[in-house]
N, C-alpha and C. Protein backbone atom coordinates (compact mmCIF):
# COMPACT_ATOMS: atom_id res chain seq x y z
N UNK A 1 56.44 -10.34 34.57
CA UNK A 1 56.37 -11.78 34.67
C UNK A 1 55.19 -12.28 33.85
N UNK A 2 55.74 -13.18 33.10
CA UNK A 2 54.57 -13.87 32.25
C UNK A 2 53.78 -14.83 33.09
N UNK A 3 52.42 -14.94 32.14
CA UNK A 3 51.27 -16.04 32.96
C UNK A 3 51.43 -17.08 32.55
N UNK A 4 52.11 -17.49 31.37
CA UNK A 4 52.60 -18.42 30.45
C UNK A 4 53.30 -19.54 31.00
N UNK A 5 52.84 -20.48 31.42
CA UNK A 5 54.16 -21.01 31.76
C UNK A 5 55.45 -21.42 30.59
N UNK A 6 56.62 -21.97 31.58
CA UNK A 6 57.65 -21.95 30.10
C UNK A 6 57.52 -23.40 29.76
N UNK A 7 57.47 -23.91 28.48
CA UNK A 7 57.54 -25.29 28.13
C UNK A 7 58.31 -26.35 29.20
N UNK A 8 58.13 -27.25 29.18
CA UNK A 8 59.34 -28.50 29.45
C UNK A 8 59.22 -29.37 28.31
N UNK A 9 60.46 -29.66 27.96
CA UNK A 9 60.82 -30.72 27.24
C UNK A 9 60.97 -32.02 28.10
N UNK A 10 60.20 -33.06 27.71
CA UNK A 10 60.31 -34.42 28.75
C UNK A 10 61.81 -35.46 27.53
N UNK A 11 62.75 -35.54 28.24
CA UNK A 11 63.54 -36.67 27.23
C UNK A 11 63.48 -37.76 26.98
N UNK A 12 63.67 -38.21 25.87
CA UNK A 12 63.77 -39.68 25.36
C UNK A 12 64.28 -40.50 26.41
N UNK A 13 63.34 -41.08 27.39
CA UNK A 13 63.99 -42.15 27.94
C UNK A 13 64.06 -43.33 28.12
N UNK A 14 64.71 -44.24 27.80
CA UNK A 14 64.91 -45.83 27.70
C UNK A 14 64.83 -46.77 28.62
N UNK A 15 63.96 -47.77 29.05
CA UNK A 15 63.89 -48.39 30.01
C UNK A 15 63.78 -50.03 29.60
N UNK A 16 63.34 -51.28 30.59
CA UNK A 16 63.90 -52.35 30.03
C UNK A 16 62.21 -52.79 30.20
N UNK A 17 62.10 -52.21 30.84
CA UNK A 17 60.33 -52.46 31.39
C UNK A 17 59.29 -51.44 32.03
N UNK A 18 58.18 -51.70 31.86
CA UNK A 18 56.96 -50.62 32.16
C UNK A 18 55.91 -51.03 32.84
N UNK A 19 55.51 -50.15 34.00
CA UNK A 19 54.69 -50.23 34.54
C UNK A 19 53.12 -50.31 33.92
N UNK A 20 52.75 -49.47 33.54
CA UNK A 20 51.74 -49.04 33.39
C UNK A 20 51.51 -48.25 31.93
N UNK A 21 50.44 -48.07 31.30
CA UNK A 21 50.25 -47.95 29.48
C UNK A 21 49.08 -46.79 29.51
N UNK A 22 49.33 -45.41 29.18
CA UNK A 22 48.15 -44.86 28.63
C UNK A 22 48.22 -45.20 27.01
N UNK A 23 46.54 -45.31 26.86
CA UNK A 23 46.24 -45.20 25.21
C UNK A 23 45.12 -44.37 24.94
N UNK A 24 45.90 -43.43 23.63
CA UNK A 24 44.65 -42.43 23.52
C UNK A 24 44.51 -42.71 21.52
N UNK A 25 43.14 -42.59 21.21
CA UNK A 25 43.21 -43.10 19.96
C UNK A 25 42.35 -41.48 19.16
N UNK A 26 42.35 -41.17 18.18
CA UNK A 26 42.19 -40.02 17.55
C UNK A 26 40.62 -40.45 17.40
N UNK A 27 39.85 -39.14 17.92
CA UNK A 27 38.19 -39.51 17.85
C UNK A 27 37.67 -40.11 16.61
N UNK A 28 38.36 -39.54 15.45
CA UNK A 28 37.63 -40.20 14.32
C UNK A 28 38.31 -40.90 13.06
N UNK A 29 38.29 -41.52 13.29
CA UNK A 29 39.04 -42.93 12.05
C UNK A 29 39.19 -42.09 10.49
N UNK A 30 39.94 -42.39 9.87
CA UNK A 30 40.48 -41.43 8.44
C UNK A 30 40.26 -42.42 7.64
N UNK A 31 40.05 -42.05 6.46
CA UNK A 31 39.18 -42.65 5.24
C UNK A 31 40.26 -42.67 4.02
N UNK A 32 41.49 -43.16 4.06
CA UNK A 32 42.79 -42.54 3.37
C UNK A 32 42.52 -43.17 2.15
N UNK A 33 41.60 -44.11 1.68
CA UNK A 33 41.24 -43.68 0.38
C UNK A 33 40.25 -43.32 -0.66
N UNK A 34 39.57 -42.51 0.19
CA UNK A 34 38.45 -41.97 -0.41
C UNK A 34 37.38 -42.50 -0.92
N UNK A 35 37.15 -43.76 -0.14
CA UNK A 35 36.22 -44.61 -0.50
C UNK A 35 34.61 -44.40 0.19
N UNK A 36 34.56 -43.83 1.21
CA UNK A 36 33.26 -43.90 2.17
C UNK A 36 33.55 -44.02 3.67
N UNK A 37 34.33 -45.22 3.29
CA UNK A 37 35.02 -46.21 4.71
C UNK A 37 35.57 -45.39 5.27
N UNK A 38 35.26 -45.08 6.53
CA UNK A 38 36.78 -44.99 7.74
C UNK A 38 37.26 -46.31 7.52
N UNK A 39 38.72 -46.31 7.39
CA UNK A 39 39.58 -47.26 7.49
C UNK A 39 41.04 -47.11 8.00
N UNK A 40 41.09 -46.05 8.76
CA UNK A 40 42.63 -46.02 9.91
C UNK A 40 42.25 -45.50 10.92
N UNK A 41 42.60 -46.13 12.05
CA UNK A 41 42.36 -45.71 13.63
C UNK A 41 43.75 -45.21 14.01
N UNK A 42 44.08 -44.13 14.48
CA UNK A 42 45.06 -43.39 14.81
C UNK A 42 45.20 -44.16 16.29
N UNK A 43 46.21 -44.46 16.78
CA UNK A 43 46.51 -44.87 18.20
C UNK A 43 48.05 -44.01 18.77
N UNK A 44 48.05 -43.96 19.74
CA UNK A 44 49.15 -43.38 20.73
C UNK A 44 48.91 -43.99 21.96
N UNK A 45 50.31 -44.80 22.17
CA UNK A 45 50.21 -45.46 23.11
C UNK A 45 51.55 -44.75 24.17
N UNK A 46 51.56 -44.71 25.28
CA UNK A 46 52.68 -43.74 26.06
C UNK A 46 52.46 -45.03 27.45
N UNK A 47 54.29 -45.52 27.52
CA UNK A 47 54.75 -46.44 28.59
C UNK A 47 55.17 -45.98 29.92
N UNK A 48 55.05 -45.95 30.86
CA UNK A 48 54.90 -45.10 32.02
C UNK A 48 55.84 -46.34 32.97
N UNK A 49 56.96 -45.47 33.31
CA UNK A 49 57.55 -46.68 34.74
C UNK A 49 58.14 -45.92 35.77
N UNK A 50 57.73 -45.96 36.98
CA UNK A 50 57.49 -45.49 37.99
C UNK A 50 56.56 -43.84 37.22
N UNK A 51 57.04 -42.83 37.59
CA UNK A 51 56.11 -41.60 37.06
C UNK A 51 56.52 -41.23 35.57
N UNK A 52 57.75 -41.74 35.14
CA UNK A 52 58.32 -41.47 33.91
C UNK A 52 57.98 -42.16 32.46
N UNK A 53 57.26 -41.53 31.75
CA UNK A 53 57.16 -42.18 30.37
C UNK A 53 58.16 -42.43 29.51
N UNK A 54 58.48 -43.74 29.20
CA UNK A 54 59.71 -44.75 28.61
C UNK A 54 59.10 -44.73 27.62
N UNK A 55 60.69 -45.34 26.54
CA UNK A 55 60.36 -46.47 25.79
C UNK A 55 61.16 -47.54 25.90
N UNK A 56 60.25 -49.01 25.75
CA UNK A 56 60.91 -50.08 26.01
C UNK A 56 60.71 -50.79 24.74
N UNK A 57 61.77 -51.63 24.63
CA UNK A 57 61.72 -52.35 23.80
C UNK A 57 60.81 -53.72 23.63
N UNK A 58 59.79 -53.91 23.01
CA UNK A 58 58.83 -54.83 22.86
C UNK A 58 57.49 -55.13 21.72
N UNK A 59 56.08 -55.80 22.41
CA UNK A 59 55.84 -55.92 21.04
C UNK A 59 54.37 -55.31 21.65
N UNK A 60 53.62 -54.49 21.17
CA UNK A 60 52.28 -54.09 21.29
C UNK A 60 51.07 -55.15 20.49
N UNK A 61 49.87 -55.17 21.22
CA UNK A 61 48.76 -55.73 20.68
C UNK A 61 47.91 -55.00 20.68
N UNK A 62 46.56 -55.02 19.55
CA UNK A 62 45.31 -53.54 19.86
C UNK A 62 44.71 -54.56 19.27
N UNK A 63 43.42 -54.51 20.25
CA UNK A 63 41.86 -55.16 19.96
C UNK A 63 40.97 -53.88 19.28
N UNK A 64 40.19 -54.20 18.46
CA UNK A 64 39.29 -53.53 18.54
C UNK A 64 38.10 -54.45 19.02
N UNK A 65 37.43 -53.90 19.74
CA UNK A 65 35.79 -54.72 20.37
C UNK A 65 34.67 -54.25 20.15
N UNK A 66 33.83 -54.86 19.52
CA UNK A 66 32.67 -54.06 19.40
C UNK A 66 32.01 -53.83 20.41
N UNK A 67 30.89 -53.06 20.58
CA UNK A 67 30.53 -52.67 21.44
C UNK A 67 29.04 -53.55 21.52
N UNK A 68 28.56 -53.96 20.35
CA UNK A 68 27.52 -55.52 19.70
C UNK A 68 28.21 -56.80 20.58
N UNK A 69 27.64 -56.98 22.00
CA UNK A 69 27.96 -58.21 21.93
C UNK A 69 27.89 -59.23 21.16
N UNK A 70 26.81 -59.25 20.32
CA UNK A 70 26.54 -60.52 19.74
C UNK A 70 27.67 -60.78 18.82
N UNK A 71 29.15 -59.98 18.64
CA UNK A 71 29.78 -60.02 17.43
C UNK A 71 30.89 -60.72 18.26
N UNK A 72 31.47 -62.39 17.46
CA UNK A 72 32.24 -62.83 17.97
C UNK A 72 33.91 -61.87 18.44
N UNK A 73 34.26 -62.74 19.52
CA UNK A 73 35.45 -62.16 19.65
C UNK A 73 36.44 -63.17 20.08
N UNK A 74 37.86 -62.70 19.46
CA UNK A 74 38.24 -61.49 19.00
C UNK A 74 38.11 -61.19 17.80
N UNK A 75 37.54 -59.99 17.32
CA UNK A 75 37.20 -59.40 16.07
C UNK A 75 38.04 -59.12 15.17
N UNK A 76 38.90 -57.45 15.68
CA UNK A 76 40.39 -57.57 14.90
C UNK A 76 41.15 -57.14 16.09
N UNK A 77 42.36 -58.03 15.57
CA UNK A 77 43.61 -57.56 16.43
C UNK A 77 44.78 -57.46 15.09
N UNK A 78 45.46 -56.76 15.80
CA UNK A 78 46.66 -55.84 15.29
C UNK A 78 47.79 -56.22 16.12
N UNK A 79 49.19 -57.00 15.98
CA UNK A 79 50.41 -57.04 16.43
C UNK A 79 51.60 -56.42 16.08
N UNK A 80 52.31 -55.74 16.97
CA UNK A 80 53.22 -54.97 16.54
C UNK A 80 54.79 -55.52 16.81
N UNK A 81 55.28 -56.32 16.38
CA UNK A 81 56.90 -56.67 16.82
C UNK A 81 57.92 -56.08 17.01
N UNK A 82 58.86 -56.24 17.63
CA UNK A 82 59.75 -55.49 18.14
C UNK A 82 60.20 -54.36 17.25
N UNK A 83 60.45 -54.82 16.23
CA UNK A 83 60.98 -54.10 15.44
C UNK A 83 59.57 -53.01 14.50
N UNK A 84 58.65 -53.37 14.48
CA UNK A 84 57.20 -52.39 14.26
C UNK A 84 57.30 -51.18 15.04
N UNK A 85 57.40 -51.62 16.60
CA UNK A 85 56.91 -50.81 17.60
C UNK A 85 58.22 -50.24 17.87
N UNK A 86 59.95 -50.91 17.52
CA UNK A 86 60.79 -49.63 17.32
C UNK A 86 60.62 -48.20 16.39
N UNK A 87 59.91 -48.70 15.48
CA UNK A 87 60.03 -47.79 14.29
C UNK A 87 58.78 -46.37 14.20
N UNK A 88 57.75 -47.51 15.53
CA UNK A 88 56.99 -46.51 15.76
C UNK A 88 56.89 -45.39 16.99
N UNK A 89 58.09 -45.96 17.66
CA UNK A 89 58.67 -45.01 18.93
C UNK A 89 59.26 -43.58 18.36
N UNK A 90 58.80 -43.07 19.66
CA UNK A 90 59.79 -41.45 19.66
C UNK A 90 58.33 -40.15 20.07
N UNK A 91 58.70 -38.88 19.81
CA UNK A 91 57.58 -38.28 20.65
C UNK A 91 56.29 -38.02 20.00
N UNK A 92 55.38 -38.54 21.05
CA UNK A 92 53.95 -38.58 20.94
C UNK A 92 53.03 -37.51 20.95
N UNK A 93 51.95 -37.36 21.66
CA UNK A 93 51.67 -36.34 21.93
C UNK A 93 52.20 -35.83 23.42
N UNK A 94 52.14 -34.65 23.12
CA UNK A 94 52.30 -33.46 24.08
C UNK A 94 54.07 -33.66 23.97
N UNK A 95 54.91 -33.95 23.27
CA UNK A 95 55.90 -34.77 22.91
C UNK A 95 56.34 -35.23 23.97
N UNK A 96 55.46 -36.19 24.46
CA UNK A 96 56.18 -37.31 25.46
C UNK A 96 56.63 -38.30 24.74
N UNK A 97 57.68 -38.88 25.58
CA UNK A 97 58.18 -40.19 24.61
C UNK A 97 56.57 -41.19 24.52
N UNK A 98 56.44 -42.13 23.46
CA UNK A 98 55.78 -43.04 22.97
C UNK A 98 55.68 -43.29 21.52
N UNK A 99 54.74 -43.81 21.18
CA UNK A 99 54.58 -44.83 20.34
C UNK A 99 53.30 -44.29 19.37
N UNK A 100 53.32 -43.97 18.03
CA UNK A 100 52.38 -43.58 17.52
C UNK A 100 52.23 -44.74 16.10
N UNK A 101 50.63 -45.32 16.07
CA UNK A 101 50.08 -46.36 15.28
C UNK A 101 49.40 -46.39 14.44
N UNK A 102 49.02 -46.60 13.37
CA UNK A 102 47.80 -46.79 12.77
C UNK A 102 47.46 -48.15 11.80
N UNK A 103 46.28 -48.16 12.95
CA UNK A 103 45.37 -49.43 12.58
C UNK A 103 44.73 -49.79 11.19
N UNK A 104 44.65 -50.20 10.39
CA UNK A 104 44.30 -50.28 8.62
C UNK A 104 43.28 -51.34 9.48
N UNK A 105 41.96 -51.19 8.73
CA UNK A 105 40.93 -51.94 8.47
C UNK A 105 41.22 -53.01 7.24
N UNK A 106 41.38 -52.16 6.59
CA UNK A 106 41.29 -53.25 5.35
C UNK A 106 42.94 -54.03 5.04
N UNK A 107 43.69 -54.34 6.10
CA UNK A 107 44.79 -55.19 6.08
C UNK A 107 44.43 -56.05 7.65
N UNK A 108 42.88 -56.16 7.85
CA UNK A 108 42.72 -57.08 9.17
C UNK A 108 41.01 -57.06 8.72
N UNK A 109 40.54 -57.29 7.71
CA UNK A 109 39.30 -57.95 7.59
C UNK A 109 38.19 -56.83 6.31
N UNK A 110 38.85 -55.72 6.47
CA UNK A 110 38.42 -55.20 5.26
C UNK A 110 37.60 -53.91 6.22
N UNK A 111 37.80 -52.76 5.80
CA UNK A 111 37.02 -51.77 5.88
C UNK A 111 35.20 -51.57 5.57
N UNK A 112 34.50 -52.21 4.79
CA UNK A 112 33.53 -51.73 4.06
C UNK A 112 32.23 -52.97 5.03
N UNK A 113 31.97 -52.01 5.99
CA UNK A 113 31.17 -52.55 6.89
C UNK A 113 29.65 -51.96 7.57
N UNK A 114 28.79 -52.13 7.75
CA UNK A 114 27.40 -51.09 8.36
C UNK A 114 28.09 -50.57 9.81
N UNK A 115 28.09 -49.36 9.74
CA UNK A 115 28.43 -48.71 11.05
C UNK A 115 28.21 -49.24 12.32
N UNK A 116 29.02 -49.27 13.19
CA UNK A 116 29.50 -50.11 14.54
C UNK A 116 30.56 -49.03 15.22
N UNK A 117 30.12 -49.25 16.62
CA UNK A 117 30.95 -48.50 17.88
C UNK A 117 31.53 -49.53 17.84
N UNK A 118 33.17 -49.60 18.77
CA UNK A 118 33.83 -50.24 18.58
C UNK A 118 34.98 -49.55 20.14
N UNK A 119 35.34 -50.61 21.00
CA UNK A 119 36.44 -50.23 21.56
C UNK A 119 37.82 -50.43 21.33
N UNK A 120 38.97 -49.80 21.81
CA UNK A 120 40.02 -50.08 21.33
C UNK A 120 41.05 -50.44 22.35
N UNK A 121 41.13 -51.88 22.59
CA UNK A 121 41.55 -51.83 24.14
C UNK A 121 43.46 -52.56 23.53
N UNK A 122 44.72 -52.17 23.99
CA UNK A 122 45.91 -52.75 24.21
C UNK A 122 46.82 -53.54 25.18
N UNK A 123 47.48 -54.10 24.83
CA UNK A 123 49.05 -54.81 25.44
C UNK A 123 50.00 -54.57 25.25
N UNK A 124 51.35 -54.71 26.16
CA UNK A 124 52.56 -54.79 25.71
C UNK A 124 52.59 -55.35 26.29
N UNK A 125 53.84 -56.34 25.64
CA UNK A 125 55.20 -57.52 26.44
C UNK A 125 56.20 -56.89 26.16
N UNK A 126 56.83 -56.60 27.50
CA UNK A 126 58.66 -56.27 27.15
C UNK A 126 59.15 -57.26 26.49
N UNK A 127 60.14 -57.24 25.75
CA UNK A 127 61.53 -58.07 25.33
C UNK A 127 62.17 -58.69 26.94
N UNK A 128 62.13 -58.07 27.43
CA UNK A 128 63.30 -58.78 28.67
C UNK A 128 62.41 -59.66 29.56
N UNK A 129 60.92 -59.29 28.94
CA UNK A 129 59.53 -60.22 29.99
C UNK A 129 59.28 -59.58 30.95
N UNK A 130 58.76 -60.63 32.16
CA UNK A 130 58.04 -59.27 32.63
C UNK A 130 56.23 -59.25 32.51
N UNK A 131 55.39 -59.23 33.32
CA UNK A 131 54.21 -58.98 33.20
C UNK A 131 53.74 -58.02 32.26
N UNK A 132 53.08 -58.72 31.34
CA UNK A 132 52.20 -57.63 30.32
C UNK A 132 51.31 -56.57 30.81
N UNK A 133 51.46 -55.24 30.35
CA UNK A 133 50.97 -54.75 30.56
C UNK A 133 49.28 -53.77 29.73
N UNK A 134 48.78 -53.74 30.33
CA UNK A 134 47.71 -53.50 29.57
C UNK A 134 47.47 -51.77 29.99
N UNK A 135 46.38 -51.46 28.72
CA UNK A 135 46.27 -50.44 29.04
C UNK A 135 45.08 -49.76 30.18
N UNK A 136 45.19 -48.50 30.61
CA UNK A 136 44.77 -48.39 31.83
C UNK A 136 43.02 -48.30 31.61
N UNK A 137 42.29 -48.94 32.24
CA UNK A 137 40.45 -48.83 32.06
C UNK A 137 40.02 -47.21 31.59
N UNK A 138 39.06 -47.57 30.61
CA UNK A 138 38.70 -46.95 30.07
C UNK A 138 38.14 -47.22 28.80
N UNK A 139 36.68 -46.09 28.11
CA UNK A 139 36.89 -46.30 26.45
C UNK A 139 37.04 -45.04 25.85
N UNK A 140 37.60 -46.21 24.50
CA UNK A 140 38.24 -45.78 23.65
C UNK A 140 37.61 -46.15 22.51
N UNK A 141 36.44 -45.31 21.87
CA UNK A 141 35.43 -46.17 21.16
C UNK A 141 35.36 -45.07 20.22
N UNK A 142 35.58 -46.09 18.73
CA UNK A 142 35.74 -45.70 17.63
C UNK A 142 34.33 -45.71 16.95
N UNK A 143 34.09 -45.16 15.85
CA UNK A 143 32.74 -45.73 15.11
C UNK A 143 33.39 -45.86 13.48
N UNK A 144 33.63 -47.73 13.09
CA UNK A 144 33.86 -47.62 11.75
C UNK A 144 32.52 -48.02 11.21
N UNK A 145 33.29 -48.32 9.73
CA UNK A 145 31.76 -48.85 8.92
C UNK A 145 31.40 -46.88 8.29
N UNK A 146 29.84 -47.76 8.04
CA UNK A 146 29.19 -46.32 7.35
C UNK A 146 27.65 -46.68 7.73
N UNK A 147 27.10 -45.68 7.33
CA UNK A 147 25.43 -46.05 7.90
C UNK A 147 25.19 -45.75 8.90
N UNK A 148 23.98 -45.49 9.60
CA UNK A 148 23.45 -45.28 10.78
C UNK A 148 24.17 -46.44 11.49
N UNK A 149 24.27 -45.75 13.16
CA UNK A 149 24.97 -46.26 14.34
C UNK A 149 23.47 -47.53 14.29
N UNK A 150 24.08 -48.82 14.44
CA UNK A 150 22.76 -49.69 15.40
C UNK A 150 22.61 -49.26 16.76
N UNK A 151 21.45 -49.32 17.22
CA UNK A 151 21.45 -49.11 18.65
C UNK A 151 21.96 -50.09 18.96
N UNK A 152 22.52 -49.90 20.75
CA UNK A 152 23.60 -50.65 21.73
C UNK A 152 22.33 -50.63 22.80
């Protein structure tokens, strides 16, 4: 007898609405064009209704927040429409069903910034409505820009 356990495959499953939203974002932002800049934030977002992770049809939102109060907000946001966040469905990590994203800096205010922590907090609205759901507390804190971190 093995110590291994044996995989499970979780299936694609379709729902009309969701409870509840994990979001997990990749520790360190990618620099896809070789400029200096981090300028893509990797996101994975996974829809949860009752214990089962869905996908529903709808539209996602991602803040990023700095972690600088003094920096107005909202800083950047990112919207995903129905048809975005279809195209970005199917399996995520650990291949659960969800939703995999990436955030461009420089198509929401430009990449080339003095280094800043930054949180990354989300929404969904179903299509059929329905209370938005947000994602569950926690951070999710990126560092773009370049240069020494300012102190917080």
């Amino acid at each position: 007898m093995s110590a291994r356990p044996e995989p499970k495959t979780v299936p694609l499953r379709h729902a009309n609405r969701a409870e509840q939203m994990a979001v997990m974002i990749r520790s360190k932002p990618r620099d896809t064009d070789a400029d200096g800049y981090p300028d893509t934030i990797d996101v994975t977002a996974v829809l949860i209704e009752g214990n089962d992770p869905v996908l529903v049809p709808g539209v996602f939102e991602f803040e990023l927040q700095p972690l600088d109060e003094s920096i107005e907000r909202p800083w950047r946001v990112w919207t995903f429409n129905q048809q975005q966040s279809a195209a970005a469905a199917g399996p995520a990590v650990f291949d659960l069903p969800g939703y995999s994203f990436a955030l461009d800096l420089r198509q929401n205010g430009g990449d080339r910034m003095p280094a800043l922590a930054a949180n990354v907090t989300a929404r969904f609205l179903a299509i059929e409505g329905g209370p938005v759901v947000e994602a569950q507390p926690g951070q999710r804190v990126v560092q773009v820009g370049r240069g020494p971190s300012t102190p917080q």
